[in-house]
C-alpha atoms as a PDB file:
ATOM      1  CA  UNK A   1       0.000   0.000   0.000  1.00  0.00           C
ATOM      2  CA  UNK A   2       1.560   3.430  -0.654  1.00  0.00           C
ATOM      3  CA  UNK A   3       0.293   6.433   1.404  1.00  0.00           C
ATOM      4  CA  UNK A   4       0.840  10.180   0.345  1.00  0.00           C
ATOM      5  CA  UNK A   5      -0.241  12.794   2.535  1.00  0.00           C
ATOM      6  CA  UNK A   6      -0.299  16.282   0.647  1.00  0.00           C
ATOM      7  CA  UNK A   7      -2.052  20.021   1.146  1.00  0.00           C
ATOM      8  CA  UNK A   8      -5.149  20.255  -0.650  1.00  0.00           C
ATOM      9  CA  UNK A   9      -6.296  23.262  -2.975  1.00  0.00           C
ATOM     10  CA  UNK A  10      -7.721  25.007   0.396  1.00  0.00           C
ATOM     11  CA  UNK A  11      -4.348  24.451   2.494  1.00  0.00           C
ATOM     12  CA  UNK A  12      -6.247  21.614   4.466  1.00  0.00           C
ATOM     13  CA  UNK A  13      -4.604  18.207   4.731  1.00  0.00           C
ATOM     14  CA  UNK A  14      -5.296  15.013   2.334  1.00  0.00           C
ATOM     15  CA  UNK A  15      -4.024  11.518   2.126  1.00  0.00           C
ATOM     16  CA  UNK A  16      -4.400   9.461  -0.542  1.00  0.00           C
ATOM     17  CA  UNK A  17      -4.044   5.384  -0.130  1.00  0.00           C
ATOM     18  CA  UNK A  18      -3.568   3.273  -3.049  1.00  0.00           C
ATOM     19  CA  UNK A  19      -3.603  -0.363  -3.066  1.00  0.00           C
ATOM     20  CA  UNK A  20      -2.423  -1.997  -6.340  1.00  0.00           C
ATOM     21  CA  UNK A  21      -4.757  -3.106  -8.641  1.00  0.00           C
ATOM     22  CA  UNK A  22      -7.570  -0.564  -6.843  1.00  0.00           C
ATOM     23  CA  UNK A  23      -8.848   2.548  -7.012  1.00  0.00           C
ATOM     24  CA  UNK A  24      -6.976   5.299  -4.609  1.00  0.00           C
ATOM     25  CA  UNK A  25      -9.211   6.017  -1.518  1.00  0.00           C
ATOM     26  CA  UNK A  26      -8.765   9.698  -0.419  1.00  0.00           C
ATOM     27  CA  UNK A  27      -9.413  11.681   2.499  1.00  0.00           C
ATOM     28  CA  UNK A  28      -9.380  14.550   4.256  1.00  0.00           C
ATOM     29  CA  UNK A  29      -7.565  14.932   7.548  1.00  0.00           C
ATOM     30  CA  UNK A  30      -8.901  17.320  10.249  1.00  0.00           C
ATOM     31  CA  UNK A  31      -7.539  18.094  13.875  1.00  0.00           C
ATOM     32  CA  UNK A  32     -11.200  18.726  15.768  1.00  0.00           C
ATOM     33  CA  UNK A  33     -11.263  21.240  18.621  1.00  0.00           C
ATOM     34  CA  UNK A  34     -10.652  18.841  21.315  1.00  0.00           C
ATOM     35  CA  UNK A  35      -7.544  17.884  19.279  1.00  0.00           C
ATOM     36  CA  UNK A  36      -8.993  14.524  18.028  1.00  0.00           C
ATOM     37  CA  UNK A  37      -7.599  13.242  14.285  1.00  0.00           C
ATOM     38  CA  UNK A  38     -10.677  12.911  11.689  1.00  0.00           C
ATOM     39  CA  UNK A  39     -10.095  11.253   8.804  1.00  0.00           C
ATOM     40  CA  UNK A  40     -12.902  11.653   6.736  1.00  0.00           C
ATOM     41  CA  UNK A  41     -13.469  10.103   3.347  1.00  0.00           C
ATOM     42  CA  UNK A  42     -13.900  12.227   0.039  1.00  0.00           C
ATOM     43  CA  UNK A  43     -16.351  12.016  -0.959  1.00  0.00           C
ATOM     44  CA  UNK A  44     -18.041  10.957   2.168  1.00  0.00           C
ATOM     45  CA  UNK A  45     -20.169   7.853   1.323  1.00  0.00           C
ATOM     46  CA  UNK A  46     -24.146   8.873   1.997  1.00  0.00           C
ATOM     47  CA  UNK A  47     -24.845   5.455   3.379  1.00  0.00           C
ATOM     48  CA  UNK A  48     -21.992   5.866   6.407  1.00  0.00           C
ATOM     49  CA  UNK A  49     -23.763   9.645   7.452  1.00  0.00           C
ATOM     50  CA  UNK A  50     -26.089   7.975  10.193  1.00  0.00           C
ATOM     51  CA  UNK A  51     -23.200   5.601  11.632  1.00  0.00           C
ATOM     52  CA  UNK A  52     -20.102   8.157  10.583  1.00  0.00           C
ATOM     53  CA  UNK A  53     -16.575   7.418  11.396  1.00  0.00           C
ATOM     54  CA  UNK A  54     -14.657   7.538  14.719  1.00  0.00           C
ATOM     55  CA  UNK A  55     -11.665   9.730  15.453  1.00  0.00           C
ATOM     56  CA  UNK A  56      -8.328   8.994  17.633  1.00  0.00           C
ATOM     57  CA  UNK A  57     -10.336   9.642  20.642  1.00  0.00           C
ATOM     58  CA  UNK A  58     -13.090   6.878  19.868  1.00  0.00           C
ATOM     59  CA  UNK A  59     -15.809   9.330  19.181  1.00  0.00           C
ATOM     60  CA  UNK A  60     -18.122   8.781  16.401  1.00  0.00           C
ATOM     61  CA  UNK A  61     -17.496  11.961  13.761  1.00  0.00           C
ATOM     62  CA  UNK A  62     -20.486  12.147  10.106  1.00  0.00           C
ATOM     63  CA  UNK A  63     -20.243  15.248   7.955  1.00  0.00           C
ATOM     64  CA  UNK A  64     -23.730  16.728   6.789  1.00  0.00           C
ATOM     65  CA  UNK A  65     -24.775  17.973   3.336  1.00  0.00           C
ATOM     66  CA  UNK A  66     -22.675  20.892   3.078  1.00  0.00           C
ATOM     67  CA  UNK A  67     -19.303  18.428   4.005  1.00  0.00           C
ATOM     68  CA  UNK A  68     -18.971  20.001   7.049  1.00  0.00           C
ATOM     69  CA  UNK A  69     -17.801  17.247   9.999  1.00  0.00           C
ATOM     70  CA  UNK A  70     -20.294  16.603  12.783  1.00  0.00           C
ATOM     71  CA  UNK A  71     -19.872  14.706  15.947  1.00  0.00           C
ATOM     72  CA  UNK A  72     -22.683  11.594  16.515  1.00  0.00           C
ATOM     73  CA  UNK A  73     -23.954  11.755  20.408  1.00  0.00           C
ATOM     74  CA  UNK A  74     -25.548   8.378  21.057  1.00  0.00           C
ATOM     75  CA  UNK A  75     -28.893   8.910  22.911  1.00  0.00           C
ATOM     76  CA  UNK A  76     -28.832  12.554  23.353  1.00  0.00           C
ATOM     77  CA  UNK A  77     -30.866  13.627  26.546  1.00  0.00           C
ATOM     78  CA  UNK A  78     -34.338  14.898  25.774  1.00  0.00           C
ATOM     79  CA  UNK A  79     -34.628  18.374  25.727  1.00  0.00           C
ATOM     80  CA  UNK A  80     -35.905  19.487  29.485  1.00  0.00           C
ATOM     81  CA  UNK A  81     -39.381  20.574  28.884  1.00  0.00           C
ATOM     82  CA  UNK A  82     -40.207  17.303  27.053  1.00  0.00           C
ATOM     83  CA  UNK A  83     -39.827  15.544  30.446  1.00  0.00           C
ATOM     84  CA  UNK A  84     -42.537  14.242  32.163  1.00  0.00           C
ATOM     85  CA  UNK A  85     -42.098  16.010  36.159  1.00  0.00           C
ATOM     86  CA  UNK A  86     -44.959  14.611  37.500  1.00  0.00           C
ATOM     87  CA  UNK A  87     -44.850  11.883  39.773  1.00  0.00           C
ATOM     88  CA  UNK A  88     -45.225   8.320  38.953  1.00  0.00           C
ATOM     89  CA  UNK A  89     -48.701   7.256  40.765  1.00  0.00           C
END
């Protein structure tokens, strides 16, 4: 397998893999803001958006339709006014 890691058009970081006898894979490498590594594949397949991809810190990382990385939050708490206060009778 050769590797090449390069600076894209916009200055960001890219890698390209190629494996022979297949077509290169390529993606584009981000640092996140708690310092995690993202590699995210270009383009990003549509199918991996709901399960994404996880970074160096084992968090779970999806871009949305504009390409712009999100992070996944399994079960996110419900919002506070949707929860039921009253007490269980």
């Amino acid at each position: 397998m050769d590797v090449d890691v390069h600076r894209g058009w916009n200055g960001g970081w890219k890698c390209r893999a190629t494996v022979r006898g297949n077509p290169p894979l390529e993606f584009a490498l981000q640092r996140t803001l708690d310092d995690a590594l993202l590699a995210l594949p270009v383009p990003f397949p549509r199918g991996w958006r709901a399960r994404g991809v996880g970074d160096s810190l084992g968090r779970a990382r999806t871009c949305d339709d504009l390409s712009a990385p999100r992070r996944i939050v399994p079960n996110p708490p419900a919002p506070v006014d949707s929860i039921d206060h009253r007490s269980a009778e």
